[in-house]
N, C-alpha and C. Protein backbone atom coordinates (compact mmCIF):
# COMPACT_ATOMS: atom_id res chain seq x y z
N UNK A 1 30.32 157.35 90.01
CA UNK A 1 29.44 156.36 89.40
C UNK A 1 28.00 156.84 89.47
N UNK A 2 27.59 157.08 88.42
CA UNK A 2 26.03 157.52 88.13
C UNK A 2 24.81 156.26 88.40
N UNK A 3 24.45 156.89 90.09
CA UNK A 3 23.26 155.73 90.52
C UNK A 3 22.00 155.62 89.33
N UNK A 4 21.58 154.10 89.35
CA UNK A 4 20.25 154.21 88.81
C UNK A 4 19.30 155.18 89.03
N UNK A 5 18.56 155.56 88.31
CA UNK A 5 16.79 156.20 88.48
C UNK A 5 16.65 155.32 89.52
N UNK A 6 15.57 156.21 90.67
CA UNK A 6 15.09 155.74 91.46
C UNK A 6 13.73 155.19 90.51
N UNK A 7 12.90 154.02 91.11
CA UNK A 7 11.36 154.05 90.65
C UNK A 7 10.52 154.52 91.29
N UNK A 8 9.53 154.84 90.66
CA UNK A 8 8.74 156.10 91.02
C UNK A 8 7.62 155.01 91.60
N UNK A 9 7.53 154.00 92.08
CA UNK A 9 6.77 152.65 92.60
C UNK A 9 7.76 151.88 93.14
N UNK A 10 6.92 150.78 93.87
CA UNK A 10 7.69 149.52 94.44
C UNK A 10 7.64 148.21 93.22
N UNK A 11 9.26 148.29 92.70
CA UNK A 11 8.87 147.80 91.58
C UNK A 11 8.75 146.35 91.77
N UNK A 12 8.00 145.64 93.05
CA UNK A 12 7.51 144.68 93.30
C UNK A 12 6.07 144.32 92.60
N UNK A 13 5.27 145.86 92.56
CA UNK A 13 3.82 145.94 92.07
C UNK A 13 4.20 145.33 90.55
N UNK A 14 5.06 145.13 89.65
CA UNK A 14 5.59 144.94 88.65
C UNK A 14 5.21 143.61 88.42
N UNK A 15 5.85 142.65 89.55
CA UNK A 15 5.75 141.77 89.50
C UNK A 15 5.58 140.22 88.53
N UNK A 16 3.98 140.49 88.28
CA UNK A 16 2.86 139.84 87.74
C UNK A 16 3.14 140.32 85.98
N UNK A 17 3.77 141.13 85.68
CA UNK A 17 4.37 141.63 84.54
C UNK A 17 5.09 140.54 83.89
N UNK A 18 6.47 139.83 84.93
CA UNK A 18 7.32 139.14 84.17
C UNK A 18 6.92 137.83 83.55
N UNK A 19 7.71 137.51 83.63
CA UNK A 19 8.12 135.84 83.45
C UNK A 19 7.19 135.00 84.50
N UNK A 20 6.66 135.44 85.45
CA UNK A 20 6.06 134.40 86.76
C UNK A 20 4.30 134.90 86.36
N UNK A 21 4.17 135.14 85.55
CA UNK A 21 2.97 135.09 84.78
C UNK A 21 2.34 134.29 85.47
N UNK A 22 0.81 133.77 86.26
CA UNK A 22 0.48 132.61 86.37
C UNK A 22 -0.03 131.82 85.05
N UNK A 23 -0.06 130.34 84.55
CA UNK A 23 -0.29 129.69 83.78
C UNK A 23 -2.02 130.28 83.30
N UNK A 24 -2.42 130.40 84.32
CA UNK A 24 -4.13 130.54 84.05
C UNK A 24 -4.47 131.50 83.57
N UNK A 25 -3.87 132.73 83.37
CA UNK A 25 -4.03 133.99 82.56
C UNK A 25 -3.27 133.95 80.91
N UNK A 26 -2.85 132.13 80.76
CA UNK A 26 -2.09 132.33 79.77
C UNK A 26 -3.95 132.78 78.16
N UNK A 27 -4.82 132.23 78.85
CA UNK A 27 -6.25 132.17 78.03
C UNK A 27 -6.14 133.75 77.19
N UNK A 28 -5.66 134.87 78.27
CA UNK A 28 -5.96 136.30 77.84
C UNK A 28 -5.12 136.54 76.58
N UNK A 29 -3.67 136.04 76.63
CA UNK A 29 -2.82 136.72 75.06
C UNK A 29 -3.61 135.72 74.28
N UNK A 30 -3.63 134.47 74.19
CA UNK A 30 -4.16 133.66 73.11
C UNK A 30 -5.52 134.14 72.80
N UNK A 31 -6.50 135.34 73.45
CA UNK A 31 -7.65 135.66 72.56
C UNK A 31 -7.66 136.56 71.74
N UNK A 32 -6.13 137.38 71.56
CA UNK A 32 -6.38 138.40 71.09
C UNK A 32 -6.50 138.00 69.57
N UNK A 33 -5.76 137.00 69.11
CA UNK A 33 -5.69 136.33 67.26
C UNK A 33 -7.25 135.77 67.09
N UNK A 34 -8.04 135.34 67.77
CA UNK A 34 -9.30 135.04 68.26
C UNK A 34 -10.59 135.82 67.75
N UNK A 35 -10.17 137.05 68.86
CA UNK A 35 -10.72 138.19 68.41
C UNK A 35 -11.11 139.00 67.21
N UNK A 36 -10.01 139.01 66.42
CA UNK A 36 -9.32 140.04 65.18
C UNK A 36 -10.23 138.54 64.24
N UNK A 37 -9.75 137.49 64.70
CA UNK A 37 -10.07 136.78 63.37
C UNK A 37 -11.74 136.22 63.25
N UNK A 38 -12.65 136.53 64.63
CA UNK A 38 -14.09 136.61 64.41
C UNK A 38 -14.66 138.26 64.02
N UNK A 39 -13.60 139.18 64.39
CA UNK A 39 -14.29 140.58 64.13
C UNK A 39 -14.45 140.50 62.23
N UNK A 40 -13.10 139.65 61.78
CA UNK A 40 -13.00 139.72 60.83
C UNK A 40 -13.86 138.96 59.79
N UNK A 41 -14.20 138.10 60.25
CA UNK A 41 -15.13 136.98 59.46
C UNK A 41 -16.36 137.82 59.43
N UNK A 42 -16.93 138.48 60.91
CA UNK A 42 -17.94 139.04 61.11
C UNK A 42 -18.31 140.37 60.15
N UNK A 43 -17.05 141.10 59.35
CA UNK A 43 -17.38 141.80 58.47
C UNK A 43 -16.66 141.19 56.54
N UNK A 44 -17.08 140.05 56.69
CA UNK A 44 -16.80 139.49 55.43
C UNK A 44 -15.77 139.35 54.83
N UNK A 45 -15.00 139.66 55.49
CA UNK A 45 -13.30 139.83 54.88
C UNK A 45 -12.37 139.06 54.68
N UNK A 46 -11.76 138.63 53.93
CA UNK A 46 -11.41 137.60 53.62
C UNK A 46 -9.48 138.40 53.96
N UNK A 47 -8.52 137.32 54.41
CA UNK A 47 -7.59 137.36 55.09
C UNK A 47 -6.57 138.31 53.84
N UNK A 48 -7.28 138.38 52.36
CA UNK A 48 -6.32 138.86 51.60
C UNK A 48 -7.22 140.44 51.09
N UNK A 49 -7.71 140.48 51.76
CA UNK A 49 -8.15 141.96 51.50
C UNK A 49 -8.40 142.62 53.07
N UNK A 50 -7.90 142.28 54.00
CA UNK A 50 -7.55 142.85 55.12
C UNK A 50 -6.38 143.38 55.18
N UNK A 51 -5.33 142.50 54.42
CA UNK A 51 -3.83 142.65 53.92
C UNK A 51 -3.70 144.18 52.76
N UNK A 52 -4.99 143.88 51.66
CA UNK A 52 -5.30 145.16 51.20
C UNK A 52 -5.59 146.55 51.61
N UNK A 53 -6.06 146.54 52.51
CA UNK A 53 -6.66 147.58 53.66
C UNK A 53 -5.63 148.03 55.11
N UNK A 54 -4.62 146.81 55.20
CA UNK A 54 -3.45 147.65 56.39
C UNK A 54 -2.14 147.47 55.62
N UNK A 55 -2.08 146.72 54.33
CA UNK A 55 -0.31 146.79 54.13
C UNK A 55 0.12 145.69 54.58
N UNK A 56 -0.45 144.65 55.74
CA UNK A 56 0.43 143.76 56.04
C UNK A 56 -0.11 142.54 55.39
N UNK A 57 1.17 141.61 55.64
CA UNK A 57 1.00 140.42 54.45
C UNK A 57 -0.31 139.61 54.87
N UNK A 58 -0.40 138.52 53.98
CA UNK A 58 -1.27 137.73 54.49
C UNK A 58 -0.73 136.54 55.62
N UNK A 59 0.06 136.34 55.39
CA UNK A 59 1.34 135.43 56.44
C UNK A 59 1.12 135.88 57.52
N UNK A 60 1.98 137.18 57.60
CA UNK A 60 1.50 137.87 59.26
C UNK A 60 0.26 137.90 59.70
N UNK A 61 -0.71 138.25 59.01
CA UNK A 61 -2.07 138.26 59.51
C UNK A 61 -2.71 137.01 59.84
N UNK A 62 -2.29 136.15 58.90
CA UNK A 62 -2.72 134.44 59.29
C UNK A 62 -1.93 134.13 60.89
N UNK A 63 -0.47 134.38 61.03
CA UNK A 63 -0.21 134.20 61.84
C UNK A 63 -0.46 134.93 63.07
N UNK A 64 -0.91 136.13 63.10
CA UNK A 64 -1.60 136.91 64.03
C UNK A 64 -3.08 136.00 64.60
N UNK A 65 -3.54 135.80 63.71
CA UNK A 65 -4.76 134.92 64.19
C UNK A 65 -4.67 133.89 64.78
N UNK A 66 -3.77 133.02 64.12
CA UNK A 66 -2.95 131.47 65.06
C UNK A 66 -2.08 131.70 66.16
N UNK A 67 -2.52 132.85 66.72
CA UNK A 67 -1.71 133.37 67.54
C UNK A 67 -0.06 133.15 67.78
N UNK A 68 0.13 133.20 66.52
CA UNK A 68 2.06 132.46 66.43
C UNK A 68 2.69 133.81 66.94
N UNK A 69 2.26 134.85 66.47
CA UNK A 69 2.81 136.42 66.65
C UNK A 69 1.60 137.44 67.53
N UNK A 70 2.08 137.56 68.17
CA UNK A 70 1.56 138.72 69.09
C UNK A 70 1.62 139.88 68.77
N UNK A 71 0.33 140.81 68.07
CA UNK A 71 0.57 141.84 67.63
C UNK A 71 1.37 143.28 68.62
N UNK A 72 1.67 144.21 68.16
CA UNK A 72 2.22 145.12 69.01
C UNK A 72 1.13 146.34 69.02
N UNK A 73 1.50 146.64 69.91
CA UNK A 73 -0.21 147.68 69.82
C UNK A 73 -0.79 148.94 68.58
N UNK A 74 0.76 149.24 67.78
CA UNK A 74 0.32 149.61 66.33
C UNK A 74 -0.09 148.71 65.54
N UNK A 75 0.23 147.99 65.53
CA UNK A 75 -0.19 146.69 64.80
C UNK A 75 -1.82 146.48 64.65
N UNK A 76 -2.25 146.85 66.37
CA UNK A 76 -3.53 146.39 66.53
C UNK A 76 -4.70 147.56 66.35
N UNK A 77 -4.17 148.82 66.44
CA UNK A 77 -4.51 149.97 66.05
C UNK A 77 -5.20 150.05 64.67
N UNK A 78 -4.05 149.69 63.82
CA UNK A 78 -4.42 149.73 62.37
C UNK A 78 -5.59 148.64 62.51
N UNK A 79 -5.50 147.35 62.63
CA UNK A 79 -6.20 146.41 62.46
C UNK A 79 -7.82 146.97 62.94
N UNK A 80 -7.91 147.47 63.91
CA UNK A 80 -9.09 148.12 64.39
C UNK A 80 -9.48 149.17 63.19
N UNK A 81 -8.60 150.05 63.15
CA UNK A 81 -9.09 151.02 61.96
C UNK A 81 -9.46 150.42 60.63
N UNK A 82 -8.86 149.16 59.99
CA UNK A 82 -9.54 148.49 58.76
C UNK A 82 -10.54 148.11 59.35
N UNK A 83 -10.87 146.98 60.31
CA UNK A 83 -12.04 145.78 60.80
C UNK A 83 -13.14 146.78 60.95
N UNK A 84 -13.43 148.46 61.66
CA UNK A 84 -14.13 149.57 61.67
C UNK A 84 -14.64 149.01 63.05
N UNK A 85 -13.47 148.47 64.35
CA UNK A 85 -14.20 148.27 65.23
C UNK A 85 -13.15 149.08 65.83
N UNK A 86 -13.67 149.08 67.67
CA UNK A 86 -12.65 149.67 68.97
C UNK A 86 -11.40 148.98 68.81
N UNK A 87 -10.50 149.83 69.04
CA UNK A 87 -9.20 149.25 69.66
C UNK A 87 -9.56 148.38 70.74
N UNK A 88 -10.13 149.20 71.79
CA UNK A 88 -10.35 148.21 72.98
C UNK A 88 -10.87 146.72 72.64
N UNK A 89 -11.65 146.62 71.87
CA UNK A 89 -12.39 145.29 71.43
C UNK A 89 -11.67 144.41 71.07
N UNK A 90 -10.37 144.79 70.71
CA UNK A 90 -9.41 143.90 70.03
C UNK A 90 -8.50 143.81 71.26
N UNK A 91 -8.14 145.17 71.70
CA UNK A 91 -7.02 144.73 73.13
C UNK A 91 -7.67 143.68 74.38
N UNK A 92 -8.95 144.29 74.41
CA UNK A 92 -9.16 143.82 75.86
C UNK A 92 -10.56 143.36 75.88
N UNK A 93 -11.38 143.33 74.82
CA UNK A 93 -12.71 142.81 74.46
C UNK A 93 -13.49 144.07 75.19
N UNK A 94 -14.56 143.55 74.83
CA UNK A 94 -16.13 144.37 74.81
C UNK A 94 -16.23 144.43 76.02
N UNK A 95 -16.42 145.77 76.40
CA UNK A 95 -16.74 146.36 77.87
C UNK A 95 -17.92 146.20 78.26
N UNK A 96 -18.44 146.56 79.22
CA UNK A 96 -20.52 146.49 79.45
C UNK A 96 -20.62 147.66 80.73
N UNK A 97 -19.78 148.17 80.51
CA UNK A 97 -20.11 148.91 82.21
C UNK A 97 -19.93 150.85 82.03
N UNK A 98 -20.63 151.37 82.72
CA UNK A 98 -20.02 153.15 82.53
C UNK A 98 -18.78 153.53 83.19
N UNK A 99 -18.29 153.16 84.12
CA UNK A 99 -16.68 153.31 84.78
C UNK A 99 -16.62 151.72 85.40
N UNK A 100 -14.97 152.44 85.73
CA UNK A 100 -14.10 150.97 85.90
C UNK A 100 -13.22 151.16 87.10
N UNK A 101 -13.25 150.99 88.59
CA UNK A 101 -12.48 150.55 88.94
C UNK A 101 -11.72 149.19 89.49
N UNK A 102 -10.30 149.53 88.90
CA UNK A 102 -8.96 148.23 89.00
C UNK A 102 -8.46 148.43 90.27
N UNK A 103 -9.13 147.46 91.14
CA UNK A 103 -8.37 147.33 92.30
C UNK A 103 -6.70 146.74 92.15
N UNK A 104 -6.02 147.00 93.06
CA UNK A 104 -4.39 146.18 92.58
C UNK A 104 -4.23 144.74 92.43
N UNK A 105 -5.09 143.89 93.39
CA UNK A 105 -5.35 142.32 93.36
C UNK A 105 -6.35 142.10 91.83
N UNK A 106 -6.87 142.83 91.06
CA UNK A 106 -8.01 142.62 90.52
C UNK A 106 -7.39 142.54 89.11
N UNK A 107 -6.34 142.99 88.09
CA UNK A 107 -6.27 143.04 86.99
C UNK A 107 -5.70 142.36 86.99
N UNK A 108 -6.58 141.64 85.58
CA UNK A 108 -6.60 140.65 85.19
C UNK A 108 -6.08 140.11 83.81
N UNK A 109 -6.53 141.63 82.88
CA UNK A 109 -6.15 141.47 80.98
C UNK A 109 -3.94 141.37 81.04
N UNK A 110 -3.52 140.33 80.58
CA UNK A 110 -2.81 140.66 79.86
C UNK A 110 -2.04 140.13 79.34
N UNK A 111 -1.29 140.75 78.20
CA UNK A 111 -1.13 140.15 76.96
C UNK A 111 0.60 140.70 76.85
N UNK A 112 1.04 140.01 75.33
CA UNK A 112 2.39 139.71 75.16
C UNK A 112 2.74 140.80 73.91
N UNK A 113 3.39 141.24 73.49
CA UNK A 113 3.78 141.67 71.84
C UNK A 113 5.16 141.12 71.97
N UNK A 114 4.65 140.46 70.47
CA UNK A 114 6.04 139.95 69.95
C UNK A 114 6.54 141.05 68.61
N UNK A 115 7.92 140.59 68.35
CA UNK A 115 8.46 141.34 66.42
C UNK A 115 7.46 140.82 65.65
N UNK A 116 7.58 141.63 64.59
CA UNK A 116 6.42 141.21 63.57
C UNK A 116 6.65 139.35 63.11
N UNK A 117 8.30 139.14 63.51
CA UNK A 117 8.58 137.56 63.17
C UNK A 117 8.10 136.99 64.36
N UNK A 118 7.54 137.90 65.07
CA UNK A 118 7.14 136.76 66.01
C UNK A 118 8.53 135.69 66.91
N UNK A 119 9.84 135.96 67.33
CA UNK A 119 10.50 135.64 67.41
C UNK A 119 11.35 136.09 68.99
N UNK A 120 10.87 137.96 68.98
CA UNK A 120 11.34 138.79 69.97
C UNK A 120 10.16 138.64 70.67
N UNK A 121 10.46 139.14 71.55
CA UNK A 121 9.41 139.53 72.62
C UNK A 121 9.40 141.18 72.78
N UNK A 122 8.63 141.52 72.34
CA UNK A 122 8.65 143.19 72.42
C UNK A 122 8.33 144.62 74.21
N UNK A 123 7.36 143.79 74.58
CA UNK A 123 6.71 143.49 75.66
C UNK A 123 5.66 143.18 76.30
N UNK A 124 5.28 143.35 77.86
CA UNK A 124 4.35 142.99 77.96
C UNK A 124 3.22 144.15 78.79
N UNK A 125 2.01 143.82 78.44
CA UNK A 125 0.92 145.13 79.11
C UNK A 125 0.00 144.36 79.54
N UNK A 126 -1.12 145.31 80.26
CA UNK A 126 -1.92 144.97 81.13
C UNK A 126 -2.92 145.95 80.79
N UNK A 127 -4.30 145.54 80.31
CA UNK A 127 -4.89 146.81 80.85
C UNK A 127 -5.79 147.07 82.01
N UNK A 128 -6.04 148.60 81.99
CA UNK A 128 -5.89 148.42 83.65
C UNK A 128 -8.04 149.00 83.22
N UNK A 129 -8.29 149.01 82.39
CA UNK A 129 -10.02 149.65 82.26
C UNK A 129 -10.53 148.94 80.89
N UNK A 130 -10.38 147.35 80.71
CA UNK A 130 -11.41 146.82 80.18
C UNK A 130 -12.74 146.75 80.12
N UNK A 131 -13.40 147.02 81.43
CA UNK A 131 -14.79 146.87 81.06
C UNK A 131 -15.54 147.76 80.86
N UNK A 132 -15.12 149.06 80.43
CA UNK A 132 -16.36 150.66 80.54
C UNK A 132 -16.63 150.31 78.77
N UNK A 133 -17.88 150.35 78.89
CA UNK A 133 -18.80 150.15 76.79
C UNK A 133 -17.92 151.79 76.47
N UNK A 134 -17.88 151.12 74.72
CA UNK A 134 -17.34 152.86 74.42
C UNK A 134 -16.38 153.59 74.22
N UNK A 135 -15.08 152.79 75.41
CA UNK A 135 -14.18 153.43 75.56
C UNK A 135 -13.32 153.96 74.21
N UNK A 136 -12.67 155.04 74.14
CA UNK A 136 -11.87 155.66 73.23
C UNK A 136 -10.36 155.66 73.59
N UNK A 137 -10.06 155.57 74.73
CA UNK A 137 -8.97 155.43 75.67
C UNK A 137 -8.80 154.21 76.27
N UNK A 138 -7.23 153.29 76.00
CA UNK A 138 -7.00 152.48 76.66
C UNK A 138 -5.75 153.00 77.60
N UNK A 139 -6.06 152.55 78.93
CA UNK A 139 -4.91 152.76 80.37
C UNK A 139 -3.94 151.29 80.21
N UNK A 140 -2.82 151.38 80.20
CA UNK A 140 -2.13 150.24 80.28
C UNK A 140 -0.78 150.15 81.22
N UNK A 141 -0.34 149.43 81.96
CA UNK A 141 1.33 148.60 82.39
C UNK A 141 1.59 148.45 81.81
N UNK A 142 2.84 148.80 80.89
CA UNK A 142 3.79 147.58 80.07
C UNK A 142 5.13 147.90 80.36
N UNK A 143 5.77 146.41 80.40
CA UNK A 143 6.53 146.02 80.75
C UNK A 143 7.42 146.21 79.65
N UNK A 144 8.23 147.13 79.26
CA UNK A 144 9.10 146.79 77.79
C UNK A 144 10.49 146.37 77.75
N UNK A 145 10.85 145.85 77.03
CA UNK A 145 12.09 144.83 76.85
C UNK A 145 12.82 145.49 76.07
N UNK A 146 13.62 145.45 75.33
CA UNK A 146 15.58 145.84 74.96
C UNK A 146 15.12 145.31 73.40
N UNK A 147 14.92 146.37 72.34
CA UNK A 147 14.77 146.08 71.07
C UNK A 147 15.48 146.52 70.22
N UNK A 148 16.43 145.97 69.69
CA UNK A 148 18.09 146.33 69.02
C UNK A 148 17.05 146.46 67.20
N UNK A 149 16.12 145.66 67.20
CA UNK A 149 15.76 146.00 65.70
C UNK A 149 15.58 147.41 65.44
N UNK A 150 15.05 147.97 67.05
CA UNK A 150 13.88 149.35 66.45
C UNK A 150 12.57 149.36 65.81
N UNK A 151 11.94 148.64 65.96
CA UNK A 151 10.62 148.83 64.69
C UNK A 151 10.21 149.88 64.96
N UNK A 152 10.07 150.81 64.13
CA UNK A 152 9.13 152.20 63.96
C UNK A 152 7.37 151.34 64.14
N UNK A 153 6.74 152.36 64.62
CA UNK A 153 5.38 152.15 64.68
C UNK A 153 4.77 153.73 63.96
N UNK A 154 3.40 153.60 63.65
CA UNK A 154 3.05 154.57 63.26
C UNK A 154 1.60 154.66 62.90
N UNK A 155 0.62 154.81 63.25
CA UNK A 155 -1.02 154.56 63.43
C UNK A 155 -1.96 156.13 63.81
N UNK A 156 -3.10 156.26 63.75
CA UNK A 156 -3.92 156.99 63.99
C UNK A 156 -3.86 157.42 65.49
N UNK A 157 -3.73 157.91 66.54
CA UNK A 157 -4.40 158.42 67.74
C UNK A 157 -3.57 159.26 68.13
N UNK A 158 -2.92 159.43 69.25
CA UNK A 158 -2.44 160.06 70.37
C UNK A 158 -2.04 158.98 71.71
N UNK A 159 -0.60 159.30 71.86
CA UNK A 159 -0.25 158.31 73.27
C UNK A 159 0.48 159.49 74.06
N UNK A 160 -0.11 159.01 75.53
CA UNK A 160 1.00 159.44 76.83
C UNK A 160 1.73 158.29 77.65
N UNK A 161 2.77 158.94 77.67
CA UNK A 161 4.07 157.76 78.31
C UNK A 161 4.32 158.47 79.81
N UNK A 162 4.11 157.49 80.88
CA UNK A 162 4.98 158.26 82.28
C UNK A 162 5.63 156.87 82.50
N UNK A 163 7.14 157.32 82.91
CA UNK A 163 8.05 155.66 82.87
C UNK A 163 7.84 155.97 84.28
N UNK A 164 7.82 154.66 85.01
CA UNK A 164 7.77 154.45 86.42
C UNK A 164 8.99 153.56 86.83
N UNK A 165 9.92 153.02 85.96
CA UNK A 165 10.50 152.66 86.57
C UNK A 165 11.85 152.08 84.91
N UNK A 166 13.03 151.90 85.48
CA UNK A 166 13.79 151.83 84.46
C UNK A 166 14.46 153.30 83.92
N UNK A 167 14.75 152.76 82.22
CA UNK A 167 15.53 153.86 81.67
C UNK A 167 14.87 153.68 80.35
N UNK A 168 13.81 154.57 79.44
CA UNK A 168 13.45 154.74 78.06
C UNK A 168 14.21 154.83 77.10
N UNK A 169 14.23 153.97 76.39
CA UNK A 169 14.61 154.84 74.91
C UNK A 169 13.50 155.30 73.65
N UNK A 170 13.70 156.04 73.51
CA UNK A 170 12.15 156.74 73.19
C UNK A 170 12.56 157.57 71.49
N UNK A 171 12.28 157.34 70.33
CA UNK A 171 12.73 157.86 69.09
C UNK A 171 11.09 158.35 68.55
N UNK A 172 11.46 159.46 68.18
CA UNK A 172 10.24 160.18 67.91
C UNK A 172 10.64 161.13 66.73
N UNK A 173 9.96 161.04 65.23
CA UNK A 173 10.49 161.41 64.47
C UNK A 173 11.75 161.71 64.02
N UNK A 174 12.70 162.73 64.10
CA UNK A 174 14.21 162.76 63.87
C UNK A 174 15.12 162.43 65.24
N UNK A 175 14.09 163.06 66.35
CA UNK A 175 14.37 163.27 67.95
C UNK A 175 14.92 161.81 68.40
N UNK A 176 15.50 161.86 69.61
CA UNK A 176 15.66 160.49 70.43
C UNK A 176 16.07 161.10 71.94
N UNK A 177 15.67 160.28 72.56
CA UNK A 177 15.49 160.55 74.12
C UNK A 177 15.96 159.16 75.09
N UNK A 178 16.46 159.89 76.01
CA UNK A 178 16.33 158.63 77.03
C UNK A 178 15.50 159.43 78.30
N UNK A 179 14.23 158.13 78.58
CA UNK A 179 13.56 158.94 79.46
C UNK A 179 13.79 158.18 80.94
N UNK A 180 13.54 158.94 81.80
CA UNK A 180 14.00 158.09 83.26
C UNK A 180 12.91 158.15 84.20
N UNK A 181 12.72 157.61 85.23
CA UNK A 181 11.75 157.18 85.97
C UNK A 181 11.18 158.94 86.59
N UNK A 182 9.66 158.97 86.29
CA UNK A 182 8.98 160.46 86.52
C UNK A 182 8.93 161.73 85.23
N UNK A 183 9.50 161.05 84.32
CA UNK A 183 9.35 161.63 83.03
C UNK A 183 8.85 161.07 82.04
N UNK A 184 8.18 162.32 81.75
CA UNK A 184 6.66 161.56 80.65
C UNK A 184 6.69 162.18 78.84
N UNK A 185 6.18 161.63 78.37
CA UNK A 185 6.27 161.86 76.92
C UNK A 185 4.76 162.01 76.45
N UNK A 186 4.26 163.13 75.70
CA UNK A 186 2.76 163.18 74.80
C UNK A 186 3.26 163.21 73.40
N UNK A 187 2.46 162.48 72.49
CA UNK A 187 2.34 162.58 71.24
C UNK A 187 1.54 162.22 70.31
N UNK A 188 1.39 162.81 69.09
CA UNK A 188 0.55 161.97 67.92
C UNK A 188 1.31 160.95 67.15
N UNK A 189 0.09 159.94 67.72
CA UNK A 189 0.64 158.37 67.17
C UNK A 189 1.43 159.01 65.70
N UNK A 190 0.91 159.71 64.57
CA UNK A 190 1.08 159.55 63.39
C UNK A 190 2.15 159.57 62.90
N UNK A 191 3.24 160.22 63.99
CA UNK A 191 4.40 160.62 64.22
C UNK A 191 5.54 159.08 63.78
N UNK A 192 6.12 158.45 63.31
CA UNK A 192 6.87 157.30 63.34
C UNK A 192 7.62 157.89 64.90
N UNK A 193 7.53 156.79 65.52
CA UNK A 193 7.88 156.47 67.38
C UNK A 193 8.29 154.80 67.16
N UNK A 194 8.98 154.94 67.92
CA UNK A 194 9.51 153.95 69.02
C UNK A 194 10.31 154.13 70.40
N UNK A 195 9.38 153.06 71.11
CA UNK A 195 9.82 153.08 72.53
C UNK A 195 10.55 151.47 72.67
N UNK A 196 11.37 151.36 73.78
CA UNK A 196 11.59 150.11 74.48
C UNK A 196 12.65 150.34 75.27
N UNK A 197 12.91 149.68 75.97
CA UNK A 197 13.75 149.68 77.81
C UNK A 197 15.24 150.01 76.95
N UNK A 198 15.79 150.72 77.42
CA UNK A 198 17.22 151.13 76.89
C UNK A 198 18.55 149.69 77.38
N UNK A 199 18.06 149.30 78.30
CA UNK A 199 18.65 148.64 78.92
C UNK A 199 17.51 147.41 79.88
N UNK A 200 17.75 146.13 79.78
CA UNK A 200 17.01 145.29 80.62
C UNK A 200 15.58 145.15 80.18
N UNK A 201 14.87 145.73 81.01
CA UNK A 201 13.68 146.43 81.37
C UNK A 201 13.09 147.37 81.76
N UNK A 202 11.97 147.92 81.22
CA UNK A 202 11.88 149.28 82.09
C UNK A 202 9.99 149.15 82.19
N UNK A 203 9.29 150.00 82.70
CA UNK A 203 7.85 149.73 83.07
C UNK A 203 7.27 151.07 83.08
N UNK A 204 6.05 151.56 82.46
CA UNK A 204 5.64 152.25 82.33
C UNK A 204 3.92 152.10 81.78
N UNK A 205 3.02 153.68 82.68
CA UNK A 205 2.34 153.80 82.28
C UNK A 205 1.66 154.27 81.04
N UNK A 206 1.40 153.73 80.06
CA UNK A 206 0.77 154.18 78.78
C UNK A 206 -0.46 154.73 78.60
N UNK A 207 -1.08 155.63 77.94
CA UNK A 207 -2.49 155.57 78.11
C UNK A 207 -2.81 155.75 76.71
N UNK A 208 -3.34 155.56 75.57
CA UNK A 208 -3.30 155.78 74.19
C UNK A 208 -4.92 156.01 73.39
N UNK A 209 -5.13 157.10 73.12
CA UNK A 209 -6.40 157.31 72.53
C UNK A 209 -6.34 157.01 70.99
N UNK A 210 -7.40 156.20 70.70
CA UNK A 210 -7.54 156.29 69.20
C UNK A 210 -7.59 157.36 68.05
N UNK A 211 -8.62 157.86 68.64
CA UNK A 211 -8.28 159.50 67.47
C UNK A 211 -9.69 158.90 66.37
């Protein structure tokens, strides 16, 4: 009988990831539709020529804003690349500081992705360096969940994957992988990818540059 991957952490630190969310951090996913939809007003755009500029409907995007659907972080990529603002600004708001350290009691950002129906739960992240002005690089936790749809993603930057805990399933252009706890993945976003927990859950560090 083939034991689990060990985790490469105490996947207690996880924790604060699941379901036991406290109520009072629920403020952080509900700003992200918030966000997108004052960046957006703020450059004149009207909800059907934002739709012109990423491909996605106006439905989804309305509902992205009413926070009914939780974007997924390609999702929010593109959206940054039309609006001509940071990713970060949209993930984790406007920084003010030159470095950042995240003590383990201290992080605080985080947020949900749902399916584009808004229906699945895709997973969940954290980031771990909201406040440095500037940033080009977001550090993240996410927690990913068991996605039988597959959605391909596919956006502007560069991501690194180290799984810390669980079992990956990881599709990268024609390729597919299962990655296991201490094995890491680099690539260009531009690449059609998808990741999510092969099984259950799995947790991993992300780190993803815009480009």
């Amino acid at each position: 009988m083939k034991k689990s991957p060990k985790p490469y952490i105490n996947v207690d630190f996880f924790e604060d990831l699941t379901g036991k969310i406290p109520e009072g951090k629920k403020e952080a996913v509900e700003e992200i539709g918030q966000r997108i939809k004052r960046i957006r007003q703020a450059r004149g755009l009207a909800l059907e020529e934002l739709s012109n500029l990423t491909g996605f409907d106006v439905d989804l995007l309305s509902r992205i804003e009413n926070d009914e659907v939780q974007p997924q972080l390609g999702t929010m990529i593109k959206l940054s690349k039309a609006l001509d603002s940071a990713f970060g600004r949209i993930v984790s708001g406007v920084g003010d500081r030159l470095y950042s350290i995240t003590r383990h009691n201290e992080r605080k950002i985080v947020s949900r992705s749902t399916s584009h129906k808004g229906q699945r739960k895709a997973y969940t992240y954290m980031s771990l360096a909201p406040e440095v002005k500037g940033r080009h690089m977001e550090a993240m936790l996410v927690q990913l969940e068991e996605d039988p749809e597959e959605e391909i993603s596919i956006h502007d930057g560069e991501e690194f994957i180290f799984v810390l805990d669980g079992v990956v399933k990881m599709k990268i252009g024609e390729d597919a992988f299962d990655l296991d706890p201490g094995d890491s993945i680099y690539y260009l976003s531009t690449t059609p990818h998808h990741i999510s927990a092969k099984a259950g859950k799995a947790a991993i560090l992300a780190v993803l540059y815009e480009g």
